[in-house]
Every structure is written in C-alpha cells, then in structure tokens.
C-alpha atoms as a PDB file:
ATOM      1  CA  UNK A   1      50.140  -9.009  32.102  1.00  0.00           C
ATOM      2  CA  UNK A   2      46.977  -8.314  34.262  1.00  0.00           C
ATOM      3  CA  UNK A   3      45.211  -5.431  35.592  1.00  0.00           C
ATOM      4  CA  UNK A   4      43.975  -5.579  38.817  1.00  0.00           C
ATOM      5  CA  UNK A   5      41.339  -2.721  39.654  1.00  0.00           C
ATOM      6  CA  UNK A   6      40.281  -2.092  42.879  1.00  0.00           C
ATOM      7  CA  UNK A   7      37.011   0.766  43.148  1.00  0.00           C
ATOM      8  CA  UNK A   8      36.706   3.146  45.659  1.00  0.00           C
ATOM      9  CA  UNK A   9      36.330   7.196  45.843  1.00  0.00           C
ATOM     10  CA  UNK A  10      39.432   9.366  46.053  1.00  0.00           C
ATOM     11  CA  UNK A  11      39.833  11.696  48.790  1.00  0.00           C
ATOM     12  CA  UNK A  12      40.550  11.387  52.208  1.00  0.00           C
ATOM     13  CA  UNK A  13      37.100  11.790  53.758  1.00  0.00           C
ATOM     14  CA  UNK A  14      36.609   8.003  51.865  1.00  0.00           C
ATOM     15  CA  UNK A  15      38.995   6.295  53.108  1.00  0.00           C
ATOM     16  CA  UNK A  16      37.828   4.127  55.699  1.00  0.00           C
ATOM     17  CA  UNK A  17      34.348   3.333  54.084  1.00  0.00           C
ATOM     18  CA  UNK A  18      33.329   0.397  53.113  1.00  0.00           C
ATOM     19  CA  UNK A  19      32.786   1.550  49.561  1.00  0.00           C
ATOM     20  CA  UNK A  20      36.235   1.642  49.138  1.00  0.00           C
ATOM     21  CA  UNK A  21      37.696  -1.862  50.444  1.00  0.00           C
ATOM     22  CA  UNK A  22      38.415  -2.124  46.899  1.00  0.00           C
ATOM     23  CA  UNK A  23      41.404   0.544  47.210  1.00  0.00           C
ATOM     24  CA  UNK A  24      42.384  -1.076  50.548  1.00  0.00           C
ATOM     25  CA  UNK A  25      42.740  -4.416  48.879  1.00  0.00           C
ATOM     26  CA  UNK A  26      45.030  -2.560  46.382  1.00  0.00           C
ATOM     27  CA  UNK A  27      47.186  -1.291  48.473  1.00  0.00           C
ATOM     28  CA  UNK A  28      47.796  -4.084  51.110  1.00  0.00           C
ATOM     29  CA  UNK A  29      48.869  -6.110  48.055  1.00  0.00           C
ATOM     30  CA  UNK A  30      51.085  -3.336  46.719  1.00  0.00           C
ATOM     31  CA  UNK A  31      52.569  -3.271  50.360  1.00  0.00           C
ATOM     32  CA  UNK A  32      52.988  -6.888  50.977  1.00  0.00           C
ATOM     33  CA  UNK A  33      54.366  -7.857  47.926  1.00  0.00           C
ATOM     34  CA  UNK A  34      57.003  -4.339  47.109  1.00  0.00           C
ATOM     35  CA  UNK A  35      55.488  -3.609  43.943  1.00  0.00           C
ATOM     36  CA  UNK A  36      56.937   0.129  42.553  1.00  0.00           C
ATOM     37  CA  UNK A  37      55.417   3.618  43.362  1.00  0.00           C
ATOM     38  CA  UNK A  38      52.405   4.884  42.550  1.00  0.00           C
ATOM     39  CA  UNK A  39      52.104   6.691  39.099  1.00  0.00           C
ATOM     40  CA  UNK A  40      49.781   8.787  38.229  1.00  0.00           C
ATOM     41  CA  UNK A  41      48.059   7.439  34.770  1.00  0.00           C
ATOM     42  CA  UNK A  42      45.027   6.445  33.739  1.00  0.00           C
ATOM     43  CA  UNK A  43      42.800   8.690  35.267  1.00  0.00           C
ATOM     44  CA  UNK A  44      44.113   7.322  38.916  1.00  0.00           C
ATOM     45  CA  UNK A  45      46.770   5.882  40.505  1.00  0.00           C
ATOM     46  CA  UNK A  46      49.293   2.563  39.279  1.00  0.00           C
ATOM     47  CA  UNK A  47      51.597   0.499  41.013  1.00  0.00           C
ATOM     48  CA  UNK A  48      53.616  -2.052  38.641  1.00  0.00           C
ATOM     49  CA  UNK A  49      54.629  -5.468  39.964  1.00  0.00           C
ATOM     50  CA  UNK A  50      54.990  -8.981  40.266  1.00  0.00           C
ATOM     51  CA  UNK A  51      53.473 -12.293  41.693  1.00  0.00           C
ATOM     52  CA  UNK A  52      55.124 -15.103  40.828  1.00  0.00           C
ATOM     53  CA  UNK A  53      55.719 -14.934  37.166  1.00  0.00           C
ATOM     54  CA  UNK A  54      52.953 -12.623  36.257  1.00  0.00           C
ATOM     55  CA  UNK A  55      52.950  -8.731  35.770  1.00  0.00           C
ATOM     56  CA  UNK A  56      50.294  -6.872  37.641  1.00  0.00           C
ATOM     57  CA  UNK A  57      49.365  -3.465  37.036  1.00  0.00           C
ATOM     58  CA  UNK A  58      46.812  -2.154  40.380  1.00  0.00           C
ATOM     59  CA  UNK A  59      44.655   0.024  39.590  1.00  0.00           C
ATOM     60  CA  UNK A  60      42.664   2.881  41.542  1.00  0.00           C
ATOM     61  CA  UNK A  61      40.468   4.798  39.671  1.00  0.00           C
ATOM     62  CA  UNK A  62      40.517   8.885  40.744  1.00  0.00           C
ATOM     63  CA  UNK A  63      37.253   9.211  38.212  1.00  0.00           C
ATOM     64  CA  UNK A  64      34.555   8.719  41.031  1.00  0.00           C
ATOM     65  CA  UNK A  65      33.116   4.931  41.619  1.00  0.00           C
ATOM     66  CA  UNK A  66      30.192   6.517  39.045  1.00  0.00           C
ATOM     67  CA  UNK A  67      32.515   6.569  36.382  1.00  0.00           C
ATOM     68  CA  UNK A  68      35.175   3.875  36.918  1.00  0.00           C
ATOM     69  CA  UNK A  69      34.781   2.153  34.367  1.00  0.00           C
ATOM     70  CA  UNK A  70      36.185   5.108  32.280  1.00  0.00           C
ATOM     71  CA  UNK A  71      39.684   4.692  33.672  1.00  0.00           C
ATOM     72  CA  UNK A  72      39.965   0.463  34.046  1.00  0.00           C
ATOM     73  CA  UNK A  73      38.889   1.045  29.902  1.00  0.00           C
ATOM     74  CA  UNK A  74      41.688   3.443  28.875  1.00  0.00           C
ATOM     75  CA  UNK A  75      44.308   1.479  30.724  1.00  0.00           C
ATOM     76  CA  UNK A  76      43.206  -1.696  29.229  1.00  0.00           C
ATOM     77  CA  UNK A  77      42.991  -0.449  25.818  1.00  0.00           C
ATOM     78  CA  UNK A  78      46.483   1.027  26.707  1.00  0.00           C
ATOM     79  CA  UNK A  79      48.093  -2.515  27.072  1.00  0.00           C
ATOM     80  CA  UNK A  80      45.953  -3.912  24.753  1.00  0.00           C
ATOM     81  CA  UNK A  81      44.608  -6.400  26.990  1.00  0.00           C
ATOM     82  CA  UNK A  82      41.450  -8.422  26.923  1.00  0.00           C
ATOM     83  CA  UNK A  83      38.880  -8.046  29.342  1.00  0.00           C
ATOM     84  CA  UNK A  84      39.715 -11.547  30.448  1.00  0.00           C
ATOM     85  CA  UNK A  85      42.906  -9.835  31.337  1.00  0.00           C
ATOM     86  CA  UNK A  86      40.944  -7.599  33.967  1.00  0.00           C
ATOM     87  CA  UNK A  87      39.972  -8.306  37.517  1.00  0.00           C
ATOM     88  CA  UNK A  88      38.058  -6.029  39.747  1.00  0.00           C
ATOM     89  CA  UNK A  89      38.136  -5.797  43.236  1.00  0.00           C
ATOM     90  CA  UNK A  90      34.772  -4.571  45.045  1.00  0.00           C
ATOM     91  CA  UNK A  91      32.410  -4.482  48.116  1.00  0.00           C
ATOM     92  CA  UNK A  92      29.470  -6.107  48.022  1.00  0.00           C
ATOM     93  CA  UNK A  93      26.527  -6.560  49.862  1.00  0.00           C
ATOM     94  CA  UNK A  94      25.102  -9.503  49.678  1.00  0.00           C
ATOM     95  CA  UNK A  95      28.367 -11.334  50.911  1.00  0.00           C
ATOM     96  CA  UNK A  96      28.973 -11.309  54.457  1.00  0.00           C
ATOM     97  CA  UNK A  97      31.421  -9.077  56.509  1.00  0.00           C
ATOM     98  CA  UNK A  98      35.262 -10.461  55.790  1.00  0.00           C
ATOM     99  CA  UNK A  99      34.365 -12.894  53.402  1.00  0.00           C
ATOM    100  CA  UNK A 100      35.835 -13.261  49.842  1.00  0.00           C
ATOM    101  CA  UNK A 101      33.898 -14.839  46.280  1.00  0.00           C
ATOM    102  CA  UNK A 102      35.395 -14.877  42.951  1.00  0.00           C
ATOM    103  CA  UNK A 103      33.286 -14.748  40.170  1.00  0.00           C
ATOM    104  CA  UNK A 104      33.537 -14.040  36.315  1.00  0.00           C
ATOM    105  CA  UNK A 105      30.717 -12.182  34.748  1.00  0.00           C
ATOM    106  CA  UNK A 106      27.416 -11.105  36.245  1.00  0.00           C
ATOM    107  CA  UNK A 107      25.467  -8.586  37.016  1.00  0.00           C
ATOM    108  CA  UNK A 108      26.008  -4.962  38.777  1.00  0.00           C
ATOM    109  CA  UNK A 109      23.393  -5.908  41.887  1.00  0.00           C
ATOM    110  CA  UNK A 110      22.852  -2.064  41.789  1.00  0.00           C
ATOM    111  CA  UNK A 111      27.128  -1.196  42.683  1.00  0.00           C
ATOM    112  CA  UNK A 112      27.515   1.680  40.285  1.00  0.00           C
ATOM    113  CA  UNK A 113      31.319   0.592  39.623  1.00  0.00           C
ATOM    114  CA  UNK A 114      30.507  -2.272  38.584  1.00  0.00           C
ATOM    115  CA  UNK A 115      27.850  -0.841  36.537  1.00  0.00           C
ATOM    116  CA  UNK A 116      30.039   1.696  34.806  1.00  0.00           C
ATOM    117  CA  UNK A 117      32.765  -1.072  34.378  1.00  0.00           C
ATOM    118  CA  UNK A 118      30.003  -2.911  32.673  1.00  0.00           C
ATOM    119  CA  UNK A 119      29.097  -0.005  30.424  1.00  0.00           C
ATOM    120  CA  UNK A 120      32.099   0.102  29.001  1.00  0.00           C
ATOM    121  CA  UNK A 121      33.664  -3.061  28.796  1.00  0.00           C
ATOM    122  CA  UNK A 122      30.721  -6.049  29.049  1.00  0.00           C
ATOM    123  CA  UNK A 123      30.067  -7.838  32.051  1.00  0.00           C
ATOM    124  CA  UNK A 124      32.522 -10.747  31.335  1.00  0.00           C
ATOM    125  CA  UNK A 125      35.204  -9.584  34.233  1.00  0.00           C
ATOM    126  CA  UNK A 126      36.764 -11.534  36.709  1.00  0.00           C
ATOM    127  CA  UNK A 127      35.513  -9.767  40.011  1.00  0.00           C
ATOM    128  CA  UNK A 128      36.757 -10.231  43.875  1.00  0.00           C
ATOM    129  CA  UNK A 129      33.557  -9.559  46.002  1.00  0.00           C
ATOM    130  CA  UNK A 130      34.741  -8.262  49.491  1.00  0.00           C
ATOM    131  CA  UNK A 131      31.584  -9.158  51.786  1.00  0.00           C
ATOM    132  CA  UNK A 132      30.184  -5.764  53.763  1.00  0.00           C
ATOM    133  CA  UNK A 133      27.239  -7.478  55.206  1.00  0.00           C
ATOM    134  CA  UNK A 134      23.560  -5.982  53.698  1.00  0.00           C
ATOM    135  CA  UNK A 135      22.554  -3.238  56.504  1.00  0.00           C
ATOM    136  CA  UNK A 136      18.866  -5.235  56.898  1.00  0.00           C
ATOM    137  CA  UNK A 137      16.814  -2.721  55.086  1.00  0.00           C
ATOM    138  CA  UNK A 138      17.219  -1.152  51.204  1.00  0.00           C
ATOM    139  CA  UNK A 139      16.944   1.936  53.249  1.00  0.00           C
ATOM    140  CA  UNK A 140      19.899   1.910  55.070  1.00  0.00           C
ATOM    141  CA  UNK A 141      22.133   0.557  52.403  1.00  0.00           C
ATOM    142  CA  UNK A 142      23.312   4.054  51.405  1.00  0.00           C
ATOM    143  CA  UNK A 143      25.139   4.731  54.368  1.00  0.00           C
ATOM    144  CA  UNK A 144      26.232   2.105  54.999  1.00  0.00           C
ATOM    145  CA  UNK A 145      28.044   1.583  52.600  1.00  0.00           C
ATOM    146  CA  UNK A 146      29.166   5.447  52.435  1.00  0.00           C
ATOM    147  CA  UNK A 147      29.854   4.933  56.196  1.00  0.00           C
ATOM    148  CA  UNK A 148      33.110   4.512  58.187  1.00  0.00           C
ATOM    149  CA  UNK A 149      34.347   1.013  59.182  1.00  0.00           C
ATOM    150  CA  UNK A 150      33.201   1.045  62.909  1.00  0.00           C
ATOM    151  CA  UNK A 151      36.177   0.511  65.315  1.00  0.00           C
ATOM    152  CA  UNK A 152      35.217  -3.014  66.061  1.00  0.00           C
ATOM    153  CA  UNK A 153      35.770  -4.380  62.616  1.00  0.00           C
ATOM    154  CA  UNK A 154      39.468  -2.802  61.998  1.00  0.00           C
ATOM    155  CA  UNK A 155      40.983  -5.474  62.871  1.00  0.00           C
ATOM    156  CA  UNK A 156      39.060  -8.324  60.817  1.00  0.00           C
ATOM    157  CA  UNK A 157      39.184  -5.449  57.635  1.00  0.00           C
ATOM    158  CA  UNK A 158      42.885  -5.609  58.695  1.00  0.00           C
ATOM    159  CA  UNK A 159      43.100  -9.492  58.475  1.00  0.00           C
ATOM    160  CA  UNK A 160      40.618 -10.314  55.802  1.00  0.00           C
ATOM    161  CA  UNK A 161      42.948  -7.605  53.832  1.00  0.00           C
ATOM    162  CA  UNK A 162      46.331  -9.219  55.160  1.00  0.00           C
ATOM    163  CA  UNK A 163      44.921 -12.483  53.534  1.00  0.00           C
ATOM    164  CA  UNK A 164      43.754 -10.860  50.093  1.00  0.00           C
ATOM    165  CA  UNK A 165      47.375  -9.652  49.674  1.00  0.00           C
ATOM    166  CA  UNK A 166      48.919 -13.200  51.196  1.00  0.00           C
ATOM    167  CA  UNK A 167      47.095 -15.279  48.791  1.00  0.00           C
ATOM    168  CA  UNK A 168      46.943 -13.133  45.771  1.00  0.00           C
ATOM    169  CA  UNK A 169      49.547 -15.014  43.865  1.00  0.00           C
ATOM    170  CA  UNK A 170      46.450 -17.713  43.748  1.00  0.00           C
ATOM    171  CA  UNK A 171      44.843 -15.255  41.489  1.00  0.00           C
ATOM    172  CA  UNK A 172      47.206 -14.035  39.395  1.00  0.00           C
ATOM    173  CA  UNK A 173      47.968 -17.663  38.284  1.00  0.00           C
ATOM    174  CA  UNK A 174      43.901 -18.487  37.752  1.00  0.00           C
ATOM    175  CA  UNK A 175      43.268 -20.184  40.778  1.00  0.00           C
ATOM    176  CA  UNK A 176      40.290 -18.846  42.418  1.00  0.00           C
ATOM    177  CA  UNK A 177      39.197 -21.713  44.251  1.00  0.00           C
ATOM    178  CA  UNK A 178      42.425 -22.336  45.815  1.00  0.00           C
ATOM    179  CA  UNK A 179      42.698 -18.125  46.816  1.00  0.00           C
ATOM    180  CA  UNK A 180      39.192 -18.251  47.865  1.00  0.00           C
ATOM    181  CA  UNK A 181      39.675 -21.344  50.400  1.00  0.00           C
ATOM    182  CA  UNK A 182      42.796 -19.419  51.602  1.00  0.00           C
ATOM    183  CA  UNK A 183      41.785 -16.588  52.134  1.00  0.00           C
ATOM    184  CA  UNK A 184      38.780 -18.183  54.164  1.00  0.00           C
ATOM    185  CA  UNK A 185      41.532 -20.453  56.434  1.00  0.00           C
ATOM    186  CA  UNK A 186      43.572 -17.575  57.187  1.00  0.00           C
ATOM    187  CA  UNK A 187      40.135 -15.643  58.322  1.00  0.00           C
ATOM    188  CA  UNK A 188      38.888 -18.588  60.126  1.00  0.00           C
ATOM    189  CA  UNK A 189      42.743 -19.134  61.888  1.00  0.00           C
ATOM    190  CA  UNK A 190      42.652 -15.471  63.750  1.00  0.00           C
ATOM    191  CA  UNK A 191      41.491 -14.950  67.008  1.00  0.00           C
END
C-alpha cells in the first residue's frame, strides 16, 4: 500500500489557488481512475483505490498546509507504513508553470507543508513538485501563491492535471522517470 498526499487548504475560498494544486492533483486521479468516496479520517479527507496492482490511499489534509504534516503522520502510523511508503504532492516555485519533478528527500525551500511534513516524519519523502512559476520578486511570492489561477492558465492546470492522473500508474509502480517524461509529452502534445 501507498499513501499519496496531496497539500492544500480546506475551504472553498482555496480552491483555485495555486497553493492547493496539490488537492487538485488528488482529485483528478481519484476521478480518472474510480477510486471509492471520500471518507472522512485522518484529520482530512481519503479516497481508497487502485493502480495497477498497488493500493493507494489519497490523502487531503483538513489540518491547514501549516500543520499537514500532523495528518499524513497519523495515517501513516495508522497503516504502519514507512515513510518510503509516502509521496507528497505539492506546488512549488522554483519549477515552472505546468511542469512536473519527482524527487525523494530534500529540503522545504520555505513551503510550510513540506516543512511540517518534515517535522514530523524526516525529509526522506518521495515528493511530486507541480511547477507555479516564482512571481519575480520574494515580495510577491505570498500572493501568488495564495492567489487564484488566472483564467488563462485553466486550461494548461486542466491538462498538466489530466496528465498527473493519466500517468500516475508510473508512480505507483516506482517509475518516476518514465511518469515524469509522460507527463511532459502529454503537456508538450496539447495545443
């Protein structure tokens, strides 16, 4: 089994920023791929299924992005998994808009998810890095990446998401090169 965690805030006013592609990612692979209906557990929200051979719990944190780390711990400890078990799905910065990088480990490059993930389980996590683009200036960063996704960019968000949740049987098997060059063909194949 693996746990799949994808951070974002709860709440509707969130939704559509970019803090929270993490949640999106969650549910278009939920959607595309039938898993069951959301539980609540875990301090958030659960959807149990499968790709390929391999059981995937999603994950979305309701604690807060400050304090996610709190619910991806209990639900690990939970199924007594290892943190090699775990794979958390984020925005981040320094990646382009609509671009995907797999990494294990790291640092938190200041995403306070990440950090509280790190606080309570170690840095040694598999993480999907959803590019936002870096605003220009560190004084901008806040909202932008509090902001809205403006209407230009729904439909590559759309895309890049349709091709997280089409290729995310790559991951679940440990293939991140393979769903990181899909992902990017299916980006570069769209209009």
């Amino acid at each position: 089994m693996q746990l799949w965690a994808g951070l974002g805030n709860p709440g509707a006013s969130y939704a559509m920023h970019r803090h929270n592609v993490g949640f999106m990612a969650m549910d278009a692979i939920a959607a595309l791929h039938d898993f069951g209906p959301v539980k609540k557990q875990f301090q958030g929200w659960t959807q149990e299924g499968r790709l390929g051979s391999t059981r995937i719990l999603l994950l979305k944190p309701a604690t807060f992005m400050n304090d996610s780390g709190r619910s991806i711990g209990e639900a690990l400890r939970f199924y007594k998994l290892d943190v090699d078990a775990l794979t958390v799905f984020h925005d981040e910065l320094d990646i382009a808009p609509f671009r995907v990088k797999v990494k294990t480990g790291g640092g938190t490059a200041g995403h306070n998810g990440l950090r509280s993930t790190d606080q309570h389980l170690g840095p040694d996590f598999r993480r999907v890095r959803i590019g936002i683009g870096h605003p220009g200036h560190k004084d901008r960063v806040t909202n932008h990446v509090l902001g809205n996704y403006a209407k230009s960019e729904i439909e590559p968000l759309s895309d890049l998401l349709g091709a997280i949740a089409a290729e995310a049987r790559w991951l679940a098997e440990g293939d991140d090169v393979r769903f990181m060059n899909d992902v990017a063909m299916r980006m570069q194949e769209t209009p």
